[in-house]
PDB file of N, CA and C in Angstrom:
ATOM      1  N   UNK A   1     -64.053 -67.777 -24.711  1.00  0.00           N
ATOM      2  CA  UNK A   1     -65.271 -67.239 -24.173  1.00  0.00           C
ATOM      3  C   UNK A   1     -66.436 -68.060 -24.725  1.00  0.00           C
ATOM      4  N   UNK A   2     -67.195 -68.265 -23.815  1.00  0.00           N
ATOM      5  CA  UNK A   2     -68.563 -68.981 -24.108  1.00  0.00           C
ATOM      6  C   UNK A   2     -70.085 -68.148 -23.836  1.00  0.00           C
ATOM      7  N   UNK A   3     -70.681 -68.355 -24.828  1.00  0.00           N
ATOM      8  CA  UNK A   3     -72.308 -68.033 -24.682  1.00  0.00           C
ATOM      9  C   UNK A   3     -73.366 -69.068 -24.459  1.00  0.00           C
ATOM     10  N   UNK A   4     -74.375 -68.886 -23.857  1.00  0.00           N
ATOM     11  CA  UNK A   4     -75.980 -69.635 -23.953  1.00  0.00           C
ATOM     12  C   UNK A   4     -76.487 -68.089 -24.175  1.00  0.00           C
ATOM     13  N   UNK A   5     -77.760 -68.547 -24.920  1.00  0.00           N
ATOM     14  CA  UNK A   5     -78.999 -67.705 -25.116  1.00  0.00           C
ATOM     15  C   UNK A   5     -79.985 -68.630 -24.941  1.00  0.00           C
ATOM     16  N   UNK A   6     -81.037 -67.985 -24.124  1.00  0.00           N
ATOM     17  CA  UNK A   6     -82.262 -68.460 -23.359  1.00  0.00           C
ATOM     18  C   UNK A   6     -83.459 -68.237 -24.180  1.00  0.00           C
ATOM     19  N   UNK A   7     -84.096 -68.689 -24.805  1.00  0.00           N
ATOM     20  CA  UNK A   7     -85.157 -68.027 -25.409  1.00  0.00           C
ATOM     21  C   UNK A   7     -86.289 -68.746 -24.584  1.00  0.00           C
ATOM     22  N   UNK A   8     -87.086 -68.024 -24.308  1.00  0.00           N
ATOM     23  CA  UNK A   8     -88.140 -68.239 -23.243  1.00  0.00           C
ATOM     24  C   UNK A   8     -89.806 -67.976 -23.409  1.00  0.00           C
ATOM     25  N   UNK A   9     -90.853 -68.756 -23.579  1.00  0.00           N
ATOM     26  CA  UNK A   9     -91.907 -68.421 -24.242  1.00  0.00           C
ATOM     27  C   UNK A   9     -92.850 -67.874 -23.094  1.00  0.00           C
ATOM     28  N   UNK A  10     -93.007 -66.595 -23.234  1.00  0.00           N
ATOM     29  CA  UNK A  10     -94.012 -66.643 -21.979  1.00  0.00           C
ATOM     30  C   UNK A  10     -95.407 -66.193 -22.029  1.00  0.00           C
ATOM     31  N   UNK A  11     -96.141 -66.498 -21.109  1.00  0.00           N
ATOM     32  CA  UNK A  11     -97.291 -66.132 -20.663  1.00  0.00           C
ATOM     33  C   UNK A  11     -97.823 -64.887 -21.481  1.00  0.00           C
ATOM     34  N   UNK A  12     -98.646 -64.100 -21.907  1.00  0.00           N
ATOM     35  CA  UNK A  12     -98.947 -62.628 -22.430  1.00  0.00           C
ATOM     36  C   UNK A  12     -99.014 -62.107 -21.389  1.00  0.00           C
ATOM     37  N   UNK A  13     -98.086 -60.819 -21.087  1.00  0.00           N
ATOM     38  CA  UNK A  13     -98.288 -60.034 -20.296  1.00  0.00           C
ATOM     39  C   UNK A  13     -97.385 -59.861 -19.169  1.00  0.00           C
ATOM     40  N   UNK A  14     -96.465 -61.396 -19.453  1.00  0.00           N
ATOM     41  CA  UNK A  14     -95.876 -61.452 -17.876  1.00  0.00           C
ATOM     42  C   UNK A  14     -94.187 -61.091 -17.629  1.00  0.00           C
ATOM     43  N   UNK A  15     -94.201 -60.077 -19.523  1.00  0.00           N
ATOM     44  CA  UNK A  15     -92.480 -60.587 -19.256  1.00  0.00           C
ATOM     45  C   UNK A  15     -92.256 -59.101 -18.314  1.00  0.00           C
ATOM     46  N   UNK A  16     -92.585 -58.772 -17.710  1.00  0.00           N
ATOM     47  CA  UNK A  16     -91.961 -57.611 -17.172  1.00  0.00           C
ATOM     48  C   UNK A  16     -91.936 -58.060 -15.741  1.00  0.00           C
ATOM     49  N   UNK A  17     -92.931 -58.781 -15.089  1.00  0.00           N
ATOM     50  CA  UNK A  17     -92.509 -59.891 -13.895  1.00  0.00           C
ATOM     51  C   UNK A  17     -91.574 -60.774 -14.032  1.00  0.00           C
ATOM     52  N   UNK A  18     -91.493 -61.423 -15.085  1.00  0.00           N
ATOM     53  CA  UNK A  18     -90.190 -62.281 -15.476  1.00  0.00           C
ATOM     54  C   UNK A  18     -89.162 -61.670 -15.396  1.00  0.00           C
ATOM     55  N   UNK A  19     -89.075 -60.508 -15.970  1.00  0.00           N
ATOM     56  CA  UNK A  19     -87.656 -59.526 -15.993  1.00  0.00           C
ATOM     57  C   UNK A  19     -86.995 -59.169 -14.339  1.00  0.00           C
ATOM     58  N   UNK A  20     -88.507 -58.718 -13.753  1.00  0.00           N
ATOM     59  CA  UNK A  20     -87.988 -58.131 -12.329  1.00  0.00           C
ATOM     60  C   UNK A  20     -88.053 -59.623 -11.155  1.00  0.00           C
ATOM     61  N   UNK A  21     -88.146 -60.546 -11.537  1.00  0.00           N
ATOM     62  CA  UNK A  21     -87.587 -61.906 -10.972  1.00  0.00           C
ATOM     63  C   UNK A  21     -86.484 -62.347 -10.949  1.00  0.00           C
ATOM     64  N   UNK A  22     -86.590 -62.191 -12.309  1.00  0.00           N
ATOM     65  CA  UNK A  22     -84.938 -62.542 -12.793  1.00  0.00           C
ATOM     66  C   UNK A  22     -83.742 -62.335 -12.623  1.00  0.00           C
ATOM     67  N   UNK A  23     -83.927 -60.131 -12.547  1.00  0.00           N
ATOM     68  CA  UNK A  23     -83.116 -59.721 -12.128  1.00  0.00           C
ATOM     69  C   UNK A  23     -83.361 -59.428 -10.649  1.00  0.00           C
ATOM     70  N   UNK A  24     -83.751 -59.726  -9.906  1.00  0.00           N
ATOM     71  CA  UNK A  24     -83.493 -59.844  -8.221  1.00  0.00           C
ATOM     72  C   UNK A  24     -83.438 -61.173  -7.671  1.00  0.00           C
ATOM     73  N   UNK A  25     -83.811 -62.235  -8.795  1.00  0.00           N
ATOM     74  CA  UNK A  25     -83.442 -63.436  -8.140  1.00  0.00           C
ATOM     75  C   UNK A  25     -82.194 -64.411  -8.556  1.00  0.00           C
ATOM     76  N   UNK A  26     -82.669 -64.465  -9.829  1.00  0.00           N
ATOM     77  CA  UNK A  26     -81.369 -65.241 -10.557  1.00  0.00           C
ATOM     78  C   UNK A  26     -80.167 -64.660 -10.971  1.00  0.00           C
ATOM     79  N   UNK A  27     -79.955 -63.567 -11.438  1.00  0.00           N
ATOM     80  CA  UNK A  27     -79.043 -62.259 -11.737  1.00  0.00           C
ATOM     81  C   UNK A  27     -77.962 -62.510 -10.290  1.00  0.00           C
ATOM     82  N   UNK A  28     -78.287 -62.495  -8.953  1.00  0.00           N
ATOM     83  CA  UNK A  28     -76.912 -62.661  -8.268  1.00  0.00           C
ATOM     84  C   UNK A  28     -76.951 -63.959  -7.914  1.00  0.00           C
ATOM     85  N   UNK A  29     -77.385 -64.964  -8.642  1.00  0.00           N
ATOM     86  CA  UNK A  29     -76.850 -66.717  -8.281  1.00  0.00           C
ATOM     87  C   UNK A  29     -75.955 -66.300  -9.674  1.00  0.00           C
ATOM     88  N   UNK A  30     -75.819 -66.208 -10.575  1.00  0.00           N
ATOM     89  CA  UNK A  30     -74.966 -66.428 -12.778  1.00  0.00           C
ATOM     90  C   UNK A  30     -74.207 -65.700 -11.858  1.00  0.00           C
ATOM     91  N   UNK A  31     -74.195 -64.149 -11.835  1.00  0.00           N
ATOM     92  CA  UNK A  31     -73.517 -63.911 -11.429  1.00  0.00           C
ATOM     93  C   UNK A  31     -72.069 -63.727 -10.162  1.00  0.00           C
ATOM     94  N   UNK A  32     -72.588 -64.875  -9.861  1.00  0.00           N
ATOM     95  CA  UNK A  32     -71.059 -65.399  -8.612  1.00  0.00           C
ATOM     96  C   UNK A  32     -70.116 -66.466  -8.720  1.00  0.00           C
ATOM     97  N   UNK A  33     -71.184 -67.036 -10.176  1.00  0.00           N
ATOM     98  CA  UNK A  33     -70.085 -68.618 -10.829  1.00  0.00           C
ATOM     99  C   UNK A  33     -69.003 -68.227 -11.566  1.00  0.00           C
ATOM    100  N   UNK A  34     -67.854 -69.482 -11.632  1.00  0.00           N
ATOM    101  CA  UNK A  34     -66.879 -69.280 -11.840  1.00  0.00           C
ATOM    102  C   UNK A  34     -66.620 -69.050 -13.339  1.00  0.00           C
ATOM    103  N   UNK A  35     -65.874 -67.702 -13.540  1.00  0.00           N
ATOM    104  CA  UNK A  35     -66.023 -67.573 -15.268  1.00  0.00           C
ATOM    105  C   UNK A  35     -67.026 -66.479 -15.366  1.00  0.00           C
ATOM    106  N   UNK A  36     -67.879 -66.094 -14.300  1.00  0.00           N
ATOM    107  CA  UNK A  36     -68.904 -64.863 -15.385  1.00  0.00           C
ATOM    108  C   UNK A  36     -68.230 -63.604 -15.851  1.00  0.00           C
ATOM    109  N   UNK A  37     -68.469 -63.852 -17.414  1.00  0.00           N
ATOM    110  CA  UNK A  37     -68.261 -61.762 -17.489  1.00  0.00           C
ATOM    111  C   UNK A  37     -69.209 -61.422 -17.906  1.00  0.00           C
ATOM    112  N   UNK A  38     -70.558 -61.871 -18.126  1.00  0.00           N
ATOM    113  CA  UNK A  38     -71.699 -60.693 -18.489  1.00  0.00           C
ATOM    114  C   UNK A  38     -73.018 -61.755 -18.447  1.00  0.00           C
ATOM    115  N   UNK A  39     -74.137 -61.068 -18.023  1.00  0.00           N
ATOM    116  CA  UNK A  39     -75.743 -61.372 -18.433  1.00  0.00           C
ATOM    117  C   UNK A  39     -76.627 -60.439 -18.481  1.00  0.00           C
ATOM    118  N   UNK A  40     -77.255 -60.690 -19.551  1.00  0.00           N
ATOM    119  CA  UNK A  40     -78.491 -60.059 -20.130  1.00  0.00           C
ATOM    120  C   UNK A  40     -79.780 -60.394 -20.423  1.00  0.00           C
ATOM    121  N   UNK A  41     -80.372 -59.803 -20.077  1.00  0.00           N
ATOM    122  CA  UNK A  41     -82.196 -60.229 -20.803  1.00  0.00           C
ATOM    123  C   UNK A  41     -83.085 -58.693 -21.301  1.00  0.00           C
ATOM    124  N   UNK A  42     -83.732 -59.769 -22.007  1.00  0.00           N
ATOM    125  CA  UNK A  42     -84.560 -58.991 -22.978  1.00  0.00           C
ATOM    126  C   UNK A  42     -85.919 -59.069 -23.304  1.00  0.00           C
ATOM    127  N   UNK A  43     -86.821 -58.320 -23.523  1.00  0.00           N
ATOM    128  CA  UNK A  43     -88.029 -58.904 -23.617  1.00  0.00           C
ATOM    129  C   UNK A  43     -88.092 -58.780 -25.170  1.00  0.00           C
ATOM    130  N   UNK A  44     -89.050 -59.680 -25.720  1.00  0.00           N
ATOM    131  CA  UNK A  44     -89.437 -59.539 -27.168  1.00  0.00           C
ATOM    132  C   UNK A  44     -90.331 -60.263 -27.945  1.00  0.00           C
ATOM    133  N   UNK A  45     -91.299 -58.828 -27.844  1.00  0.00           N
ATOM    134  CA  UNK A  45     -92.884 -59.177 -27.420  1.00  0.00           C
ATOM    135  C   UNK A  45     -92.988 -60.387 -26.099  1.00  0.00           C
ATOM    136  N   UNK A  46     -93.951 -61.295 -26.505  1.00  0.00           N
ATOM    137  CA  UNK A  46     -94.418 -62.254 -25.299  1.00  0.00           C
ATOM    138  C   UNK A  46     -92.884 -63.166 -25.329  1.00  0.00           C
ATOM    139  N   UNK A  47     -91.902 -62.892 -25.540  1.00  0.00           N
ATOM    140  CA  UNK A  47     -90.394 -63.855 -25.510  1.00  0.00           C
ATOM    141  C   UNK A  47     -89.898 -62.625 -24.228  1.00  0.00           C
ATOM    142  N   UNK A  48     -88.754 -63.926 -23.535  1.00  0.00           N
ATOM    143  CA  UNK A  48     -87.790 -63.587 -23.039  1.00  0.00           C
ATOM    144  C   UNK A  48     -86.590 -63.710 -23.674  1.00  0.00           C
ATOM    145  N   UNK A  49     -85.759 -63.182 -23.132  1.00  0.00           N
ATOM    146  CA  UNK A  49     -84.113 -63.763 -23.804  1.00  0.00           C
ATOM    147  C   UNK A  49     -83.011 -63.819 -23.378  1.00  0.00           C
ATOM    148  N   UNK A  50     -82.545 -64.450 -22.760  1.00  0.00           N
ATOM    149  CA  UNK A  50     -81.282 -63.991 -21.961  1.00  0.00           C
ATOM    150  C   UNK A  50     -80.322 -64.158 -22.840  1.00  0.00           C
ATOM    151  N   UNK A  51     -78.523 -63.541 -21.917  1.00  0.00           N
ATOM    152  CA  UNK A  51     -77.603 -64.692 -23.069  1.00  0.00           C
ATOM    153  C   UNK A  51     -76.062 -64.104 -21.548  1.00  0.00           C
ATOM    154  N   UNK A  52     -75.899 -65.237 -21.454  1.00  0.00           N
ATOM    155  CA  UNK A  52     -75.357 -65.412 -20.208  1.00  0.00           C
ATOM    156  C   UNK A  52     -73.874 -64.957 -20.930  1.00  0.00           C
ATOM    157  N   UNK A  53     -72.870 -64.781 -20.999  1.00  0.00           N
ATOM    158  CA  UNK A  53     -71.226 -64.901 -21.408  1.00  0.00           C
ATOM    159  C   UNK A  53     -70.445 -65.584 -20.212  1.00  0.00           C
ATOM    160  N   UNK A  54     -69.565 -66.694 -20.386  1.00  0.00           N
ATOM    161  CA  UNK A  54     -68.377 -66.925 -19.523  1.00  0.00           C
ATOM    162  C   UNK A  54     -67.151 -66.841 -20.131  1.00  0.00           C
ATOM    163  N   UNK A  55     -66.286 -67.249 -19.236  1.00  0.00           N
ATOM    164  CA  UNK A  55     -64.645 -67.670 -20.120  1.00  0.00           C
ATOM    165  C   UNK A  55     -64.225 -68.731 -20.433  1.00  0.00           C
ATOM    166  N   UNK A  56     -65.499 -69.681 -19.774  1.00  0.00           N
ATOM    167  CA  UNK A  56     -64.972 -71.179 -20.431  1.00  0.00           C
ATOM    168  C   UNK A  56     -66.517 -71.782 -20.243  1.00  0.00           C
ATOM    169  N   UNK A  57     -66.111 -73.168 -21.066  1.00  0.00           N
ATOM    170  CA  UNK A  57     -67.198 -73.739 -21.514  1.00  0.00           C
ATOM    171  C   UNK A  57     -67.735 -74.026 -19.951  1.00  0.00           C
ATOM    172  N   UNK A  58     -67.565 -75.356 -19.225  1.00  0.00           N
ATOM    173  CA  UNK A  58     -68.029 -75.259 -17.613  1.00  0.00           C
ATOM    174  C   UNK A  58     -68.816 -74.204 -16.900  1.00  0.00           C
ATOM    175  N   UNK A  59     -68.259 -72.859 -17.013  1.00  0.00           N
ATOM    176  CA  UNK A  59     -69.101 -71.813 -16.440  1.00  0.00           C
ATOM    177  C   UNK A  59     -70.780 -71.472 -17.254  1.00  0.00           C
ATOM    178  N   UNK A  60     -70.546 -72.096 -18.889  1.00  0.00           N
ATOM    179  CA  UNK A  60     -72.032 -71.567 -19.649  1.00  0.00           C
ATOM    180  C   UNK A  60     -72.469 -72.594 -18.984  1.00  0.00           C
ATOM    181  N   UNK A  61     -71.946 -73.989 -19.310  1.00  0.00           N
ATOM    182  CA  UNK A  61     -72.917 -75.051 -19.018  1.00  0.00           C
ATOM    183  C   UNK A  61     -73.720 -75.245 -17.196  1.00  0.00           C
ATOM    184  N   UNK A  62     -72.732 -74.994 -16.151  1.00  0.00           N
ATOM    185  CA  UNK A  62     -73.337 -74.535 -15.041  1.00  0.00           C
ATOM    186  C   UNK A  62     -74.244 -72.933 -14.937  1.00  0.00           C
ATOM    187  N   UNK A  63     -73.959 -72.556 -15.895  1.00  0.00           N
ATOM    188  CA  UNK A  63     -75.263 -71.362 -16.140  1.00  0.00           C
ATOM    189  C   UNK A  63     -76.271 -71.742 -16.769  1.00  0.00           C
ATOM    190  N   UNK A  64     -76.133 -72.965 -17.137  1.00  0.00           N
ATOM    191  CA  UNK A  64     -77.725 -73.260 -18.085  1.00  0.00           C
ATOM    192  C   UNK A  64     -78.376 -74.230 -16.981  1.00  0.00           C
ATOM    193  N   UNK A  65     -77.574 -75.239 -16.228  1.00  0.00           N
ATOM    194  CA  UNK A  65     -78.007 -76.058 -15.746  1.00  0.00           C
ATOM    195  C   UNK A  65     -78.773 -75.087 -14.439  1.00  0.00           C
ATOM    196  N   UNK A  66     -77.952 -74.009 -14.109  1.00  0.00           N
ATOM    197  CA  UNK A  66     -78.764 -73.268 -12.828  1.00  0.00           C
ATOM    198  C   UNK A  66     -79.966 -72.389 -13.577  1.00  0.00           C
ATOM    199  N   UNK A  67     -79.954 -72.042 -14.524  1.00  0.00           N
ATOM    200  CA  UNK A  67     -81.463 -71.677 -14.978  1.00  0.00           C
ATOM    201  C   UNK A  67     -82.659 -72.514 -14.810  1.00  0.00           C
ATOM    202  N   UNK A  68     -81.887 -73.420 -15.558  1.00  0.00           N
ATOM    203  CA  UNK A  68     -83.097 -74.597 -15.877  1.00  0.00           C
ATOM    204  C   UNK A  68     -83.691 -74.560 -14.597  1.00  0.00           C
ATOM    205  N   UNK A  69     -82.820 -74.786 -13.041  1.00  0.00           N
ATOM    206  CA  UNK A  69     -83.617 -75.416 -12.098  1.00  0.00           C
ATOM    207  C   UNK A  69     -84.112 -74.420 -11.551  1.00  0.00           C
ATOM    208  N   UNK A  70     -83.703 -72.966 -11.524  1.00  0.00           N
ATOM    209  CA  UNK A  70     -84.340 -71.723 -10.988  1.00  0.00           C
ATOM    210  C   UNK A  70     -85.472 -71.278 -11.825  1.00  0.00           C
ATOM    211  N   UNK A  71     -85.511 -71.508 -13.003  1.00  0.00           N
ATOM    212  CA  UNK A  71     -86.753 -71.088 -13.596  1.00  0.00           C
ATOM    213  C   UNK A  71     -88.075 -71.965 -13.663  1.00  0.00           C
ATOM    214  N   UNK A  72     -87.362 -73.252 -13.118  1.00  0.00           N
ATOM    215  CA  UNK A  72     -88.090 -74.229 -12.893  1.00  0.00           C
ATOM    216  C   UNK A  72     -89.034 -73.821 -11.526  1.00  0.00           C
ATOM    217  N   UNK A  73     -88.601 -73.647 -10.256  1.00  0.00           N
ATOM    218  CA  UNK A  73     -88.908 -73.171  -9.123  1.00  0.00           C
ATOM    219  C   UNK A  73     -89.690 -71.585  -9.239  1.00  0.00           C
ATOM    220  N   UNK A  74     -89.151 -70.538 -10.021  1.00  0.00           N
ATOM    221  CA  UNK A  74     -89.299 -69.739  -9.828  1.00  0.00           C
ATOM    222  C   UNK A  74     -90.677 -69.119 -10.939  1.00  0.00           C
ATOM    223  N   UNK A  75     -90.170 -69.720 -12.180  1.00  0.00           N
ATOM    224  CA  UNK A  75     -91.382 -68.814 -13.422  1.00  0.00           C
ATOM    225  C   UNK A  75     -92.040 -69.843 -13.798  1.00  0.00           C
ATOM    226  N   UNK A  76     -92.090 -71.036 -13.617  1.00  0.00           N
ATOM    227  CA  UNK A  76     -92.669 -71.968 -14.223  1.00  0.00           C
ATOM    228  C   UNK A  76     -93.732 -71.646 -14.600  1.00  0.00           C
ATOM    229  N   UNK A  77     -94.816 -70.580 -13.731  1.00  0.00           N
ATOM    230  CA  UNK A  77     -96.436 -70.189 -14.081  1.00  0.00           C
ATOM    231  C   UNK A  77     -96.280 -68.915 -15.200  1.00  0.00           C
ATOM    232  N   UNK A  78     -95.480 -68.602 -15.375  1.00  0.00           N
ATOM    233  CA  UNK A  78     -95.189 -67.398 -16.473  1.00  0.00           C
ATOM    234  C   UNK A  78     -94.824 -68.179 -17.433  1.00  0.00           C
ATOM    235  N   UNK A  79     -94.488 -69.409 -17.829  1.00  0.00           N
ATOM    236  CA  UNK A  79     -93.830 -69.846 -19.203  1.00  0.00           C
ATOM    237  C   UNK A  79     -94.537 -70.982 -19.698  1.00  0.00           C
ATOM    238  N   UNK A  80     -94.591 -70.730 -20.940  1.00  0.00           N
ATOM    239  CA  UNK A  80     -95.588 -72.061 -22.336  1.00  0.00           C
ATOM    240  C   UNK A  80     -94.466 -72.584 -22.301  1.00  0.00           C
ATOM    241  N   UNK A  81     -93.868 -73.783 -21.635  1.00  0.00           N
ATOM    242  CA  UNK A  81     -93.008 -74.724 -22.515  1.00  0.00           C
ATOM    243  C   UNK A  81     -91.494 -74.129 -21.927  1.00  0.00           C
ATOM    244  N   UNK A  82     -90.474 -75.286 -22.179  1.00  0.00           N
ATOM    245  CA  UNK A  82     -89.249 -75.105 -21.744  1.00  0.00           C
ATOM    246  C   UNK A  82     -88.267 -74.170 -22.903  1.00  0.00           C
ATOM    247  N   UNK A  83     -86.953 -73.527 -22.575  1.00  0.00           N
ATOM    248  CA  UNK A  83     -86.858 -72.391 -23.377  1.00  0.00           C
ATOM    249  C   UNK A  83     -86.151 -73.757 -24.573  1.00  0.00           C
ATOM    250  N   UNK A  84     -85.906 -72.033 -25.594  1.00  0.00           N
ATOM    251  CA  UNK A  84     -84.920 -72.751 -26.499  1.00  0.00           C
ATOM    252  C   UNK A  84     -83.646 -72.311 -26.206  1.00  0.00           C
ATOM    253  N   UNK A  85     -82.652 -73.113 -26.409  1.00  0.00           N
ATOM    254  CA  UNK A  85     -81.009 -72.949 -25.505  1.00  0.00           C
ATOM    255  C   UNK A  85     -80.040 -73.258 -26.779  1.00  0.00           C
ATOM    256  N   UNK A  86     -79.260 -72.469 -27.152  1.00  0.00           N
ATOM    257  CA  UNK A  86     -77.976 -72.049 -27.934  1.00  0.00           C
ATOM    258  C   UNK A  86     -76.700 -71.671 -27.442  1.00  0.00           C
ATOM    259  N   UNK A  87     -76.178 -72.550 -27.164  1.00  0.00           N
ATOM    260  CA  UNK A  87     -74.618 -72.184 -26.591  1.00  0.00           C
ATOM    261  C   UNK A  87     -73.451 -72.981 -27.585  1.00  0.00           C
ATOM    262  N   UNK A  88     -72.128 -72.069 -26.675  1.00  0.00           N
ATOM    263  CA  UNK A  88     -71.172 -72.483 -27.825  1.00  0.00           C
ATOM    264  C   UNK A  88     -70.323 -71.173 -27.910  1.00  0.00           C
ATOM    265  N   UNK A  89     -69.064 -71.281 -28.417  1.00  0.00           N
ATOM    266  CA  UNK A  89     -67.482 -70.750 -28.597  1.00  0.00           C
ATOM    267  C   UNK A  89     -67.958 -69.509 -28.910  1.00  0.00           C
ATOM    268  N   UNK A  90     -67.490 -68.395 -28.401  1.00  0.00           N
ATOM    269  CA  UNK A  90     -67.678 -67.030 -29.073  1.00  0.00           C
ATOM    270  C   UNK A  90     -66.636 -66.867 -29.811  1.00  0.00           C
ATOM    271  N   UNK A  91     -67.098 -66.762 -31.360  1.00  0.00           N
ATOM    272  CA  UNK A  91     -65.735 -66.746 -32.214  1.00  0.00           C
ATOM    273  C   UNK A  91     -65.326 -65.500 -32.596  1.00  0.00           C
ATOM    274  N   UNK A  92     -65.905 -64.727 -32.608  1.00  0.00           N
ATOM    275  CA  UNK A  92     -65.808 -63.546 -33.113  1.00  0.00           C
ATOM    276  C   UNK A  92     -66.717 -62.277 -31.828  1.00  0.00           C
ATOM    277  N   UNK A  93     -66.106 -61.179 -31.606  1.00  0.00           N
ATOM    278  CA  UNK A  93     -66.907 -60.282 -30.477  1.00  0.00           C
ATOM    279  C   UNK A  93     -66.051 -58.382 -30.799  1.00  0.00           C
ATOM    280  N   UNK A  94     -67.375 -57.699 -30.184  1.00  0.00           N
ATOM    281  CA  UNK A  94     -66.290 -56.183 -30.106  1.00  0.00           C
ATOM    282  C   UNK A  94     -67.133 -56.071 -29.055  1.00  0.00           C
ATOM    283  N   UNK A  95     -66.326 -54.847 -28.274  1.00  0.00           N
ATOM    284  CA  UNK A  95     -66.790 -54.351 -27.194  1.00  0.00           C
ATOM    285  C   UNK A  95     -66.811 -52.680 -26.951  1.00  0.00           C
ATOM    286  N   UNK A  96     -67.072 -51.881 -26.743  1.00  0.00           N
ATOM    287  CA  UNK A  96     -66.961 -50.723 -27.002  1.00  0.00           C
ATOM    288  C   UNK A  96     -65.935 -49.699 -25.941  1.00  0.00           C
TER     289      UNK A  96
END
C-alpha cells in the first residue's frame, strides 16, 4: 500500500471552496484510478491536506501527477505556491 499527502498553502479564507471543489471535482477523477482504496482532505487553518492511499506505488504516483494538473486548472487562484508532497510505502496501518 502506498500514500501521498498534499499539503497545500492557501489563500485566507478559501479552504472551504477548496474543499467543496475538490470534493465535486477531483474526488471522482483519484477515485476511478487503478489501485484506489481511500482519499481524504482536511483543512488546517489556511492549509489544505489531502492524503490519497493506493495498493501500489503507480496508482500514488498517477494520483499526484493528476493533482498537480487539476489543481493546476482548477485552484490555482486559491493557492500561495505549489503544495508540499510526501509519498511512499505504508509500513505500518490499523483500520477500525
Amino acid at each position: 500500500m502506498y500514500a501521498a499527502i498534499r499539503r497545500y498553502k492557501a489563500t485566507p479564507g478559501s479552504a472551504s471552496e477548496l474543499a467543496r471543489r475538490g470534493q465535486e471535482g477531483f474526488v471522482p477523477l483519484v477515485s476511478n484510478l487503478p489501485g484506489f482504496i481511500a482519499y481524504y482532505g482536511l483543512a488546517v487553518g489556511n492549509d489544505v491536506v489531502t492524503v490519497s492511499i493506493f495498493e501500489d506505488q503507480a496508482g500514488e504516483e498517477q494520483s499526484t501527477h493528476l493533482a498537480m494538473e487539476w489543481v493546476q486548472q482548477n485552484l490555482a487562484e486559491f493557492l500561495d505556491g505549489p503544495p508540499e508532497v510526501i509519498a511512499g510505502h505504508v509500513d505500518w496501518h490499523s483500520w477500525a
